[in-house]
Protein backbone atom coordinates (compact mmCIF):
# COMPACT_ATOMS: atom_id res chain seq x y z
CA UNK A 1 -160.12 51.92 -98.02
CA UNK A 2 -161.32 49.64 -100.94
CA UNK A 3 -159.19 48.19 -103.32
CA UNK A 4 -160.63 50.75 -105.88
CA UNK A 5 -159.55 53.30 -103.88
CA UNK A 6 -156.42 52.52 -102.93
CA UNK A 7 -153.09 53.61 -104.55
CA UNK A 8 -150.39 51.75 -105.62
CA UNK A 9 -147.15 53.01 -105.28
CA UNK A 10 -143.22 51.80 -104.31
CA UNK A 11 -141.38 53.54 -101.66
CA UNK A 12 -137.93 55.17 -102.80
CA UNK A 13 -136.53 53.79 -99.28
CA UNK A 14 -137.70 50.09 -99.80
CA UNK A 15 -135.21 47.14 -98.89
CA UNK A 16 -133.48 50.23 -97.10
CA UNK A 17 -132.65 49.74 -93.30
CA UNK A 18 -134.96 51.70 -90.78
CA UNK A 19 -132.67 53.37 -88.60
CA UNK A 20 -132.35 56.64 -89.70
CA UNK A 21 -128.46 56.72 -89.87
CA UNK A 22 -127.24 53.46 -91.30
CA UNK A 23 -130.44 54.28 -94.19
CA UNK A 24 -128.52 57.19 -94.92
CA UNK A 25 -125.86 55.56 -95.54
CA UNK A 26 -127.51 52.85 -97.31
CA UNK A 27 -128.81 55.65 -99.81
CA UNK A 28 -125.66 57.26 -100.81
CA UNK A 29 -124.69 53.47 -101.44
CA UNK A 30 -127.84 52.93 -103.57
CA UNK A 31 -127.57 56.06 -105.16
CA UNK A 32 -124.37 54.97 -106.62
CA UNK A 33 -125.43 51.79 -108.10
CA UNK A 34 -128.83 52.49 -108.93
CA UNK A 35 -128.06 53.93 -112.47
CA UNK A 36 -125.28 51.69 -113.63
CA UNK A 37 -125.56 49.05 -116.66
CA UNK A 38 -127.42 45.85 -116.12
CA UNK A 39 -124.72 42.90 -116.52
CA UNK A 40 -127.37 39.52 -116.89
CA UNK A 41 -124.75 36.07 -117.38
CA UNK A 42 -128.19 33.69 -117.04
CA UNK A 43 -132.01 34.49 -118.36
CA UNK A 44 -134.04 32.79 -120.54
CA UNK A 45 -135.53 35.83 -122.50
CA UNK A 46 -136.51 34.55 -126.08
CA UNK A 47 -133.64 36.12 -128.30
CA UNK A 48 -135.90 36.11 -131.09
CA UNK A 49 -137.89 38.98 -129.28
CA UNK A 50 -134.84 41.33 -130.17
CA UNK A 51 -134.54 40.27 -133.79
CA UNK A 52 -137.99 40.26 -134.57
CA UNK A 53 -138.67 44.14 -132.35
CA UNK A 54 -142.72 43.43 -132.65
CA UNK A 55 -144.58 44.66 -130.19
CA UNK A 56 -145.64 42.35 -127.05
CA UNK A 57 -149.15 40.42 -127.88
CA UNK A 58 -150.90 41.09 -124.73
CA UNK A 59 -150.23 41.60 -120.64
CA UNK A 60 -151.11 38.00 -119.89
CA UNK A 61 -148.10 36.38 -122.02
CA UNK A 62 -145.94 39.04 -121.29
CA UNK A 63 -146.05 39.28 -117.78
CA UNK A 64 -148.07 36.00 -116.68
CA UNK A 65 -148.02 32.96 -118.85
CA UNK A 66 -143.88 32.22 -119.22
CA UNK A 67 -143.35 33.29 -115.41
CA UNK A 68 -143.48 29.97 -113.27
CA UNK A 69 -143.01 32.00 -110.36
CA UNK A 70 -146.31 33.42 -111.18
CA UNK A 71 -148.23 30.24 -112.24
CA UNK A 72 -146.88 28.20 -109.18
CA UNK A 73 -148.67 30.54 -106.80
CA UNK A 74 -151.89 30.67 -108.79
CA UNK A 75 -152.16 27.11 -109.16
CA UNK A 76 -151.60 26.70 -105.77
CA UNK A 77 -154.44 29.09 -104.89
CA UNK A 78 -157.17 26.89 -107.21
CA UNK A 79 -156.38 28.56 -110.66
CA UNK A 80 -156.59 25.77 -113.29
CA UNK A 81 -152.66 26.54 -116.01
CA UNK A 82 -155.30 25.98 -119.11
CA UNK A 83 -156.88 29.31 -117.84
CA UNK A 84 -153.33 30.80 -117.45
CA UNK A 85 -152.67 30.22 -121.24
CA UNK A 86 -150.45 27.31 -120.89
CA UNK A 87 -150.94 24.28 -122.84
CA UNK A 88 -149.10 20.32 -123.40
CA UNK A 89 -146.32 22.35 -124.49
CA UNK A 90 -146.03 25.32 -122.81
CA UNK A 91 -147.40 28.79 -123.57
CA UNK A 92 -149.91 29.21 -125.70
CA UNK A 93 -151.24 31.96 -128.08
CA UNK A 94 -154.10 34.00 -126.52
CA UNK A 95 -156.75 35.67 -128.04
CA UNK A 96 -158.38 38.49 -126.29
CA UNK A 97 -160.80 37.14 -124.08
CA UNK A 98 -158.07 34.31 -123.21
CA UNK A 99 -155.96 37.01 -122.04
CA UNK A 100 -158.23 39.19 -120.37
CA UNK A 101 -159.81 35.75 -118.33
CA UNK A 102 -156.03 35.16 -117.00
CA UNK A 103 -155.12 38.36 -116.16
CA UNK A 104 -158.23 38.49 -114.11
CA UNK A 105 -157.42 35.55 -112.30
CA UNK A 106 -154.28 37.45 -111.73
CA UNK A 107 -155.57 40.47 -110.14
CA UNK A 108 -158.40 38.65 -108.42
CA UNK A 109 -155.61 37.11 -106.32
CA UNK A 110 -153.15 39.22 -105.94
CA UNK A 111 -153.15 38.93 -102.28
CA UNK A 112 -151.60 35.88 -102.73
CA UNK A 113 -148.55 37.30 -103.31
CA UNK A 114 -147.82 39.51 -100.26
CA UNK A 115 -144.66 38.62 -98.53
CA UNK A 116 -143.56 37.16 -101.67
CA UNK A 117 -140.33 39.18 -104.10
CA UNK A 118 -143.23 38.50 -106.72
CA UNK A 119 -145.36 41.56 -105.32
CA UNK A 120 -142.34 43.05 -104.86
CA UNK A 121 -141.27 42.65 -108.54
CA UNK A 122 -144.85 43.10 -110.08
CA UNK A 123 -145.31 46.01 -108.15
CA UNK A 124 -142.09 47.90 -108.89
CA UNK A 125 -142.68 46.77 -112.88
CA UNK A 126 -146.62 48.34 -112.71
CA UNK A 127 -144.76 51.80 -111.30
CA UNK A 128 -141.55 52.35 -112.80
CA UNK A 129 -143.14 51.03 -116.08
CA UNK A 130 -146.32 51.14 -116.95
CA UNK A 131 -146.82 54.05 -114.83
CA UNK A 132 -150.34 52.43 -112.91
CA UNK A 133 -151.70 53.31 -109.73
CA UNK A 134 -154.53 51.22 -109.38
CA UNK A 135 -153.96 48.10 -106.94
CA UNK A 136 -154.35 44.89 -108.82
CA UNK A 137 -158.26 43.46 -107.56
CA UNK A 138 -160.88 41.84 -109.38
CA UNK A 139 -162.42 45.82 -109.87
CA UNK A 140 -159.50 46.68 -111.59
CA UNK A 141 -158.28 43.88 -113.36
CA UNK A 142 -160.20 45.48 -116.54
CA UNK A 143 -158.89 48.94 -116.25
CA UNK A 144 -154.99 47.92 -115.83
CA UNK A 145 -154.80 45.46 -118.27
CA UNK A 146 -155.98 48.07 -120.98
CA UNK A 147 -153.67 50.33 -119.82
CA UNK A 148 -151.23 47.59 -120.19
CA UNK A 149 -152.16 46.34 -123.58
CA UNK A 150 -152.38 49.96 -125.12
CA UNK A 151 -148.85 51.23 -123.47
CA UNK A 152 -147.49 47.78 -125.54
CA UNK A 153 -148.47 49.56 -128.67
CA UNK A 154 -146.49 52.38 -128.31
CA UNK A 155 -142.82 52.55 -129.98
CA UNK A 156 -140.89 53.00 -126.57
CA UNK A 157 -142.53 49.61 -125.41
CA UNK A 158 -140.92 47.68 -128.27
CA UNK A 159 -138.65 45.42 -127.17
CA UNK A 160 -135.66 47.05 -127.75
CA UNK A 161 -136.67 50.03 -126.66
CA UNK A 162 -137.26 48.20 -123.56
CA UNK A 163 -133.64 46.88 -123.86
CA UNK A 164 -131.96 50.49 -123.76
CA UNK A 165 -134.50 51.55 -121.54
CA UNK A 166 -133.76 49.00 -119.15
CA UNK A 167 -129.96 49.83 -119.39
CA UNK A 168 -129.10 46.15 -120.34
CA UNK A 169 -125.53 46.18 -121.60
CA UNK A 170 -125.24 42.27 -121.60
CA UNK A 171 -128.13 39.88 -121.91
CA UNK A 172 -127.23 36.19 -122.09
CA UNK A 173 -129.63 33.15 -123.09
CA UNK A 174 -130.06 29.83 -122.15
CA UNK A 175 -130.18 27.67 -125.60
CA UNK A 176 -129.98 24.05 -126.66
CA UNK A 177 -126.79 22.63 -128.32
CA UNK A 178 -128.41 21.82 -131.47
CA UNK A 179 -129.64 25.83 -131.73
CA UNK A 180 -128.33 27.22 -134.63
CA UNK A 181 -128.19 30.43 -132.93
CA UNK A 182 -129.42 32.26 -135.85
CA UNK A 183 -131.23 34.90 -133.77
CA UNK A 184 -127.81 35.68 -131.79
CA UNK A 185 -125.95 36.01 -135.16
CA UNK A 186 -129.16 38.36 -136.90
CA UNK A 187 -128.06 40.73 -134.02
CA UNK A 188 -124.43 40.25 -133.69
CA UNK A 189 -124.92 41.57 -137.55
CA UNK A 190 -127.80 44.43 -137.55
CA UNK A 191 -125.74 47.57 -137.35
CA UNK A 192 -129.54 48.98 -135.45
CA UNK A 193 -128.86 46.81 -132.70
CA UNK A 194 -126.29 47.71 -130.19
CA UNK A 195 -127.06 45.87 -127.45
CA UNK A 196 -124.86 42.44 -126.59
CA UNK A 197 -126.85 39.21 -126.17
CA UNK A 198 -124.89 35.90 -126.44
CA UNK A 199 -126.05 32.43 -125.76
CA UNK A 200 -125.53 30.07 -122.85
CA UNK A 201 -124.84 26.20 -123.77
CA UNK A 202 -126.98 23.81 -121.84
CA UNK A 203 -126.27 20.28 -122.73
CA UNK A 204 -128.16 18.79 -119.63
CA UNK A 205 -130.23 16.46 -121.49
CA UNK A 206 -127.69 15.22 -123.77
CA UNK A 207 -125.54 13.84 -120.95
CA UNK A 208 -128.15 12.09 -119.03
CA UNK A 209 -128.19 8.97 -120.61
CA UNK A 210 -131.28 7.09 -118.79
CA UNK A 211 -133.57 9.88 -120.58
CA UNK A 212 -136.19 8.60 -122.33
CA UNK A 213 -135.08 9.29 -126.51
CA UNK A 214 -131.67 9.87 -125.37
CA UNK A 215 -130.43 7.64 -128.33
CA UNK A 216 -131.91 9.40 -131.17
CA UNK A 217 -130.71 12.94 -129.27
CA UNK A 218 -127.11 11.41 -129.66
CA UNK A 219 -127.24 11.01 -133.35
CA UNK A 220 -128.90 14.44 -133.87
CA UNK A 221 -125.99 15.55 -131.75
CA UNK A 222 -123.43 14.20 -134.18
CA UNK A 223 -125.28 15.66 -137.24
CA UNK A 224 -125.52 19.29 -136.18
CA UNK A 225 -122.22 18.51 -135.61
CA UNK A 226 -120.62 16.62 -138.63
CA UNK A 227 -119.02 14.10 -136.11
CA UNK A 228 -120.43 10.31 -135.90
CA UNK A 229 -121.58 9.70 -132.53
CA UNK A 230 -121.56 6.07 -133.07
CA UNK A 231 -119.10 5.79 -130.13
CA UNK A 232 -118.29 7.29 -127.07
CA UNK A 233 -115.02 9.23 -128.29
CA UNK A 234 -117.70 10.91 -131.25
CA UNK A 235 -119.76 12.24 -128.55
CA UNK A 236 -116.74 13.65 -126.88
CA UNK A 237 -115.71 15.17 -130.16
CA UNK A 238 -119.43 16.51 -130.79
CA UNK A 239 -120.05 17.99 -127.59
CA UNK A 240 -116.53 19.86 -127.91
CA UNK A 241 -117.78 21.03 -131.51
CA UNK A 242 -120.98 22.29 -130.49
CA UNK A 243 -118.69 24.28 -127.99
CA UNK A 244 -116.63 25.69 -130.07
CA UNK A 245 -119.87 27.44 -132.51
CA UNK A 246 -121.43 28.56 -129.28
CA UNK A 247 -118.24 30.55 -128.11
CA UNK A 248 -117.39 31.72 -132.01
CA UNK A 249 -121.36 33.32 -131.63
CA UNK A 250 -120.33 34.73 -127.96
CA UNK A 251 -121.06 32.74 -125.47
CA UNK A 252 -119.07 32.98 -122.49
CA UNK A 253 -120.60 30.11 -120.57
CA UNK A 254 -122.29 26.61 -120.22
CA UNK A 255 -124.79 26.10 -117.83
CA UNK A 256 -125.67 22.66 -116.09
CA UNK A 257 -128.34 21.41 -113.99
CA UNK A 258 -128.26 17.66 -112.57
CA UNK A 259 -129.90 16.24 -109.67
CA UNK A 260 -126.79 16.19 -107.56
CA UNK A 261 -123.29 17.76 -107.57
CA UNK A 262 -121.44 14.65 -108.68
CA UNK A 263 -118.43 14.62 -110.74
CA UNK A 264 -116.64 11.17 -109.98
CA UNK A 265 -114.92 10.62 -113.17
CA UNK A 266 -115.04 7.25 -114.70
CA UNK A 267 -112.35 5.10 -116.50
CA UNK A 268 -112.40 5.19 -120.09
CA UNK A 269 -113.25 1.58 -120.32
CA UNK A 270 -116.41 2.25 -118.59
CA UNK A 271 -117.50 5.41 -119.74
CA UNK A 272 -117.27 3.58 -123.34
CA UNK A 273 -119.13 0.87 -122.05
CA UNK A 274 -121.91 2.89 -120.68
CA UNK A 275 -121.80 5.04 -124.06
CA UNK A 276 -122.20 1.83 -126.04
CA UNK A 277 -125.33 0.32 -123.66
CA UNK A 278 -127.43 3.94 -124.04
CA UNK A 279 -127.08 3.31 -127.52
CA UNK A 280 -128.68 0.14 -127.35
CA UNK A 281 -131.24 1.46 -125.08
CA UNK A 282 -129.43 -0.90 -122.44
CA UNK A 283 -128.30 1.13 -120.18
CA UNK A 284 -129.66 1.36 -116.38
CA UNK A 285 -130.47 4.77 -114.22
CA UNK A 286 -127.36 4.18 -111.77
CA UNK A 287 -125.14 4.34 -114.95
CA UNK A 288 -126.75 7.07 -116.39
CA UNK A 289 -126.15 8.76 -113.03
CA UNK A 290 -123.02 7.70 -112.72
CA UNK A 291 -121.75 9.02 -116.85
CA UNK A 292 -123.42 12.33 -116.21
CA UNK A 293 -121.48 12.71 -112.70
CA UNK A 294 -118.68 11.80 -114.98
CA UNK A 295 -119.65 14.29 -117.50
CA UNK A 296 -119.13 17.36 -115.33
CA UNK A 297 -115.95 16.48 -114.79
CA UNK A 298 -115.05 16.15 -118.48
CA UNK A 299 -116.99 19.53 -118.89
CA UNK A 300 -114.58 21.28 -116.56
CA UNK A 301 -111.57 19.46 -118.62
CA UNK A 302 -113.32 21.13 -121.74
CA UNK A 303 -113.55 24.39 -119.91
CA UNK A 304 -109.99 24.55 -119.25
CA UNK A 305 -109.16 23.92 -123.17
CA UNK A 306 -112.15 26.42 -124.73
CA UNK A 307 -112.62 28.71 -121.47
CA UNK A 308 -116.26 28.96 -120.52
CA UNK A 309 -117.43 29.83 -117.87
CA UNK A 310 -119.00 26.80 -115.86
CA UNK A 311 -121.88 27.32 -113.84
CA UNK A 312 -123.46 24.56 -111.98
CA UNK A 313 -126.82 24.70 -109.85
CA UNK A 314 -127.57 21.28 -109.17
CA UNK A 315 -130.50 19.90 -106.66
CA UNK A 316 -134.03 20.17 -107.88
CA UNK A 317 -136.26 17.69 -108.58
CA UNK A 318 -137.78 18.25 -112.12
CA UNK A 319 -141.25 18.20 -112.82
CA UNK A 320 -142.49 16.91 -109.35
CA UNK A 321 -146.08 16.91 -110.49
CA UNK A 322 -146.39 14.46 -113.51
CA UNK A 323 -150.04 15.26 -114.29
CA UNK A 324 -148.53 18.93 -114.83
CA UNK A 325 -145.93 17.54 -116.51
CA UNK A 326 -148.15 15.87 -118.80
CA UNK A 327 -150.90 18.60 -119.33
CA UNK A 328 -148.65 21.85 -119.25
CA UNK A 329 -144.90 20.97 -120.50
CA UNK A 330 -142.01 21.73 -118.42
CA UNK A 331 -141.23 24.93 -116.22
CA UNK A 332 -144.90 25.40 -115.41
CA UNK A 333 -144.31 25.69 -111.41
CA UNK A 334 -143.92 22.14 -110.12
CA UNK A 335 -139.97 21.78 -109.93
CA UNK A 336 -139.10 21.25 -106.20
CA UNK A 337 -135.51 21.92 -103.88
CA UNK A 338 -133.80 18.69 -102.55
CA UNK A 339 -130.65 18.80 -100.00
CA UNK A 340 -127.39 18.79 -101.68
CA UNK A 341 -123.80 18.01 -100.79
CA UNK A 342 -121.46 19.61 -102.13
CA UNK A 343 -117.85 19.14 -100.24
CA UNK A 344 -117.64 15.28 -101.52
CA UNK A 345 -119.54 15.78 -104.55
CA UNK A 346 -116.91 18.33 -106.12
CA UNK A 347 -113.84 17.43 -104.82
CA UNK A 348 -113.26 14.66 -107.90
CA UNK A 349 -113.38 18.13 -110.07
CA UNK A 350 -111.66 20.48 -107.99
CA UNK A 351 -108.65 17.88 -107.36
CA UNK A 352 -107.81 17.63 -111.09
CA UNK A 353 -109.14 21.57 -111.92
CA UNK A 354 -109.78 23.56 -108.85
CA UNK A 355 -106.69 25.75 -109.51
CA UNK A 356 -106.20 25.73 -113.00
CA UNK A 357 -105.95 29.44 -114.44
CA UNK A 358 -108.54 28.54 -117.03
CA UNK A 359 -111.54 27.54 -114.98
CA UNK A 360 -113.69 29.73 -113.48
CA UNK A 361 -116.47 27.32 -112.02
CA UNK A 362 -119.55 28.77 -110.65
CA UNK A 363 -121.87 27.06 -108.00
CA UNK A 364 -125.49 28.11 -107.04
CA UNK A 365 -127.89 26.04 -104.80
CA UNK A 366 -131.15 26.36 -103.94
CA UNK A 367 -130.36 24.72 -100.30
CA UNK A 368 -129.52 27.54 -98.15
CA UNK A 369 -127.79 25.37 -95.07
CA UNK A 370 -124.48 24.42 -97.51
CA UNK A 371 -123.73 28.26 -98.24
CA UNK A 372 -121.61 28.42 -94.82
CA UNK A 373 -120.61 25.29 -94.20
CA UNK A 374 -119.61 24.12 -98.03
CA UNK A 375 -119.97 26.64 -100.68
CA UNK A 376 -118.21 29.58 -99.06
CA UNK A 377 -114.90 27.59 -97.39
CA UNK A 378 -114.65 26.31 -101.20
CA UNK A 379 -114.50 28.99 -102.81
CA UNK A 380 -112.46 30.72 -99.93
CA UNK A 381 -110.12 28.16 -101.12
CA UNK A 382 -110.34 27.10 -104.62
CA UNK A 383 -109.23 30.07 -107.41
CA UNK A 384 -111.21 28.72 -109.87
CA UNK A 385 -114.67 28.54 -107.88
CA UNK A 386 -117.48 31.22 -107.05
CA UNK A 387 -119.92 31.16 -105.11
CA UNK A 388 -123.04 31.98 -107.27
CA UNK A 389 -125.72 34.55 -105.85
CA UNK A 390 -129.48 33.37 -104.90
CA UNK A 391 -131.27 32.19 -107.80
CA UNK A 392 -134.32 30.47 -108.34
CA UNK A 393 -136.91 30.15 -105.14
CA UNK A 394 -134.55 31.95 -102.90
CA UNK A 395 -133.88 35.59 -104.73
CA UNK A 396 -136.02 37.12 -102.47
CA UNK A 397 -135.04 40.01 -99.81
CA UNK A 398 -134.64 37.76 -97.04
CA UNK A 399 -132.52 34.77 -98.63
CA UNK A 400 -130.14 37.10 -100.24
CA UNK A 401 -129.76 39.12 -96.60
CA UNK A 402 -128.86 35.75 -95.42
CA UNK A 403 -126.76 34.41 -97.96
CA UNK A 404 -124.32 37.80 -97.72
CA UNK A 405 -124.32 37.07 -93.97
CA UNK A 406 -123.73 33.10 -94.81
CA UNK A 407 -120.94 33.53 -97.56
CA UNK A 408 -118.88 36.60 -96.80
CA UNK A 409 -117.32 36.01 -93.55
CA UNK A 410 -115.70 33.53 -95.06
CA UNK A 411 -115.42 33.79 -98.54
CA UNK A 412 -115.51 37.74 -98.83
CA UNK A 413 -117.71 39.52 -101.48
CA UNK A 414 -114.85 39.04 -104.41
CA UNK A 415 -115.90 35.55 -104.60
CA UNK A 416 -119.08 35.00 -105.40
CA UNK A 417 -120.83 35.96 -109.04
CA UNK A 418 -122.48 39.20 -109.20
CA UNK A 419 -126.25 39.31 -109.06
CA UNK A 420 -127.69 36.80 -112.07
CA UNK A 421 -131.23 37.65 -112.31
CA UNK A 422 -132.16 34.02 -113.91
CA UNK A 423 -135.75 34.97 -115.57
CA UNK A 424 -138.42 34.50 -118.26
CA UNK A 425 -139.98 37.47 -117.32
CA UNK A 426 -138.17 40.33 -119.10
CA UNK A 427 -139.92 43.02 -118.06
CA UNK A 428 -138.84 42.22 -114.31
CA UNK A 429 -135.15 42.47 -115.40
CA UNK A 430 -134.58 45.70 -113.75
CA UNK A 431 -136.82 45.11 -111.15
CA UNK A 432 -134.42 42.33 -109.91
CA UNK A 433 -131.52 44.47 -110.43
CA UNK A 434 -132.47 47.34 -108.55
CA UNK A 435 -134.03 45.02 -105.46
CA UNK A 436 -130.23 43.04 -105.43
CA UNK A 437 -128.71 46.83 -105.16
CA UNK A 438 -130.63 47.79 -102.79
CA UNK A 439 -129.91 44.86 -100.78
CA UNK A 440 -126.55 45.61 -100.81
CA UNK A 441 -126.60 48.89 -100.28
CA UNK A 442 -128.05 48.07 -97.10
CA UNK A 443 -125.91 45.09 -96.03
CA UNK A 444 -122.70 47.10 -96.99
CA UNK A 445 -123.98 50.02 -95.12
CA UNK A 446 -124.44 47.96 -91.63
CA UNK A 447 -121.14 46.98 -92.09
CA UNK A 448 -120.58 51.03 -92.17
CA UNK A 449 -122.03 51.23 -88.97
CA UNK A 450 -120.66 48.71 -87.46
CA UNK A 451 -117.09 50.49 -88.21
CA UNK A 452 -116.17 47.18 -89.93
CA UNK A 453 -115.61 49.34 -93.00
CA UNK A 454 -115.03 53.31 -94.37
CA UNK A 455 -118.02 54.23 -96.08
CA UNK A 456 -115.28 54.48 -99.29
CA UNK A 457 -114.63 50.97 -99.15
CA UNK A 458 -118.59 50.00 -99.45
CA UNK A 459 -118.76 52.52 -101.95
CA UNK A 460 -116.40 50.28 -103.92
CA UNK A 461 -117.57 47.04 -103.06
CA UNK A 462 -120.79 48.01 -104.13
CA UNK A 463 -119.82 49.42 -107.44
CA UNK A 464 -117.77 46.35 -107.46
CA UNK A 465 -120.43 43.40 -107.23
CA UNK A 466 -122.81 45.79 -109.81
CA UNK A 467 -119.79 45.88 -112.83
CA UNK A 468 -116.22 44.16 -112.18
CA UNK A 469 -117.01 41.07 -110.46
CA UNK A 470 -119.78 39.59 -112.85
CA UNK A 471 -117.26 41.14 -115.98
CA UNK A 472 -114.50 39.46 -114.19
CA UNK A 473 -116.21 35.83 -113.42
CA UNK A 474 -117.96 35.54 -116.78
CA UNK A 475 -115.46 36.55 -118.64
CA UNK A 476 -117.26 39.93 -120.11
């Protein structure tokens, strides 16, 4: 059968297990679930989207351009990012033939994806969404995309339709420390809007101090913030500011990404001292290293005064390819998983904070071997940590079959985060949803099965890790 002639379609059983009687189960699991509010702690969906309600531009920089997943995989297959519409700084604005030349190259190589959760995802959005048949080819690149671009036309694909469509009760962002936040507070106050979609603070690049410009992002720092960051007790004072306006415009979180887990907390002496030197531009990468380490545990300190949430995924080396760096910006497919340890790295932090009743710290990782051996006996242990779900290159079927198998044994399901779907691709937000209920409907049902627990316990687990746990451990 050509690809012309072929139809695409999504099984209702998929994920499911094949033997007849534990998929039975599994479905009266799913079933459930499968309806219930979308809870998303961590995306990076533009909240000016909401405000603004226009309709998408085109298919390509909906559904193509912002999704690394998606330009990773082409680029490794020969595509050239210019012809993806990214640019020095990211994505950039297509006109029609721009869009229509990507979204061919899309098609055109769709088989690249098989095996991948980005088939899985791109399939189950073409479906359940857009309502196409026709399997993605070079013959019907054409023929989708315009059924693409003229469903994005129509009211219900507005993006707030799309919102209440999608059943999101919380979305949360990912946004700089200096952001205003204007678009959160525009609809915290439009009596249109009900949905609930608070920021996340990310203040990575403000406490790496060997950063290139680090200097001038200290005094911008202070004058967002009113407080002169001039020494290293300003900063302090700024950082705890900045805070304090992302919690009063909801956020229930900060978010940090290092290269390693470290949180060996430094004397004041030194920390000043290292302050002082990035100030003069003096200061060398094993003391930046060392006042960001530093920095995580004075963020956990912070947490217990203000209560955020703390989620850490460290481990990834940035930007691996600097020719991509330099000709497509940042998060265009070239970051890359290191090893991590973890047990060492965090015990500074969990010493002084691991049982305080006002931390709740959650870990992710994108290195699979420390979930058993690190991760889960933590949190098995600690009540302030959490194990966080997989995210980022490894929330795909298989790594999230393993991590249940990895983490609960030890650490039980009531301990870890709730799915976090961790994505610039908003039309996919469901999509991810659904596949990490499914998962679990399947997992839990084994467990059935294997008479390791009453089908009315999974039933609650499962509602469970959909609703209370990621209201619980973000605070919600």
């Amino acid at each position: 059968m050509s690809a012309t002639q072929a139809s695409l379609d999504v099984h209702p059983d998929r994920l499911l297990p094949t033997q007849p009687e534990v998929r039975d189960v599994a479905r009266r699991l799913y079933a459930a679930t499968k309806d219930l509010p979308i809870i998303s702690p961590h995306s990076h969906v533009p909240p000016q989207w909401l405000v603004d309600n226009k309709p998408f531009a085109d298919p390509a920089s909906l559904l193509l351009t912002p999704d690394h997943y998606v330009l990773r995989m082409l680029h490794a297959g020969g595509a050239e990012l210019s012809d993806l519409g990214r640019g020095p700084d990211g994505p950039v604005e297509l006109d029609e033939a721009a869009a229509r030349k990507a979204w061919r190259i899309l098609c055109e190589n769709y088989h690249l994806f098989r095996g991948t959760p980005v088939k899985y995802w791109f399939d189950t959005t073409f479906v359940e969404v857009f309502g196409i048949t026709q399997v993605p080819s070079a013959e019907t690149a054409d023929a989708i995309y315009d059924q693409v671009a003229e469903a994005l036309t129509r009211p219900e694909f507005l993006p707030r339709a799309l919102f209440e469509r999608f059943g999101i009760s919380v979305l949360a962002t990912t946004d700089d420390p200096l952001d205003d936040l204007a678009p959160h507070r525009a609809l915290a106050e439009d009596p249109t809007f009900s949905g609930r979609v608070i920021p996340t603070f990310r203040p990575d690049r403000f406490l790496e101090l060997a950063r290139p410009g680090w200097a001038d992002l200290a005094r911008e720092l202070g004058e967002v913030a009113g407080v002169d960051t001039g020494d290293y007790a300003g900063y302090i004072a700024a950082l705890e500011n900045r805070r304090r306006y992302f919690k009063e415009h909801g956020a229930v979180s900060s978010d940090h990404s290092h290269l390693d887990a470290g949180t060996q907390p430094l004397d004041l002496a030194e920390a000043e001292r290292i302050y002082a030197a990035a100030l003069r531009g003096e200061v060398t990468v094993e003391e930046g290293r060392a006042f960001h380490r530093h920095m995580m545990s004075e963020t956990a300190r912070m947490a217990t005064q203000d209560g955020l949430v703390m989620t850490l995924h460290p481990a990834v080396y940035r930007n691996h390819d600097t020719d991509n760096l330099e000709r497509y910006g940042a998060d265009a497919g070239s970051d890359i998983p290191v090893t991590v340890e973890f047990t060492k790295a965090l015990q500074p932090l969990l010493a002084r904070y691991g049982n305080h009743p006002n931390l709740t710290l959650v870990v992710f990782t994108i290195d699979e071997t420390v979930y058993s051996r690190e991760l889960a006996p933590m949190a098995g242990f600690y009540r302030s940590m959490h194990v966080g779900v997989p995210w980022w290159f490894i929330d795909a079927p298989e790594a999230i079959r393993r991590f249940r198998g990895a983490v609960t044994e030890t650490a039980g399901f009531y301990r870890t985060s709730g799915f976090i779907d961790d994505t610039r691709a908003f039309l996919s937000i469901p999509t991810r949803h659904d596949m990490s209920r499914r998962l679990d409907a399947a997992y839990l049902a084994e467990l059935v099965a294997q008479h390791r627990l009453t089908e009315d316990e999974a039933l609650a687990t499962a509602n469970d890790l959909v609703t209370t746990i990621p209201k619980k451990v973000f605070k919600l």
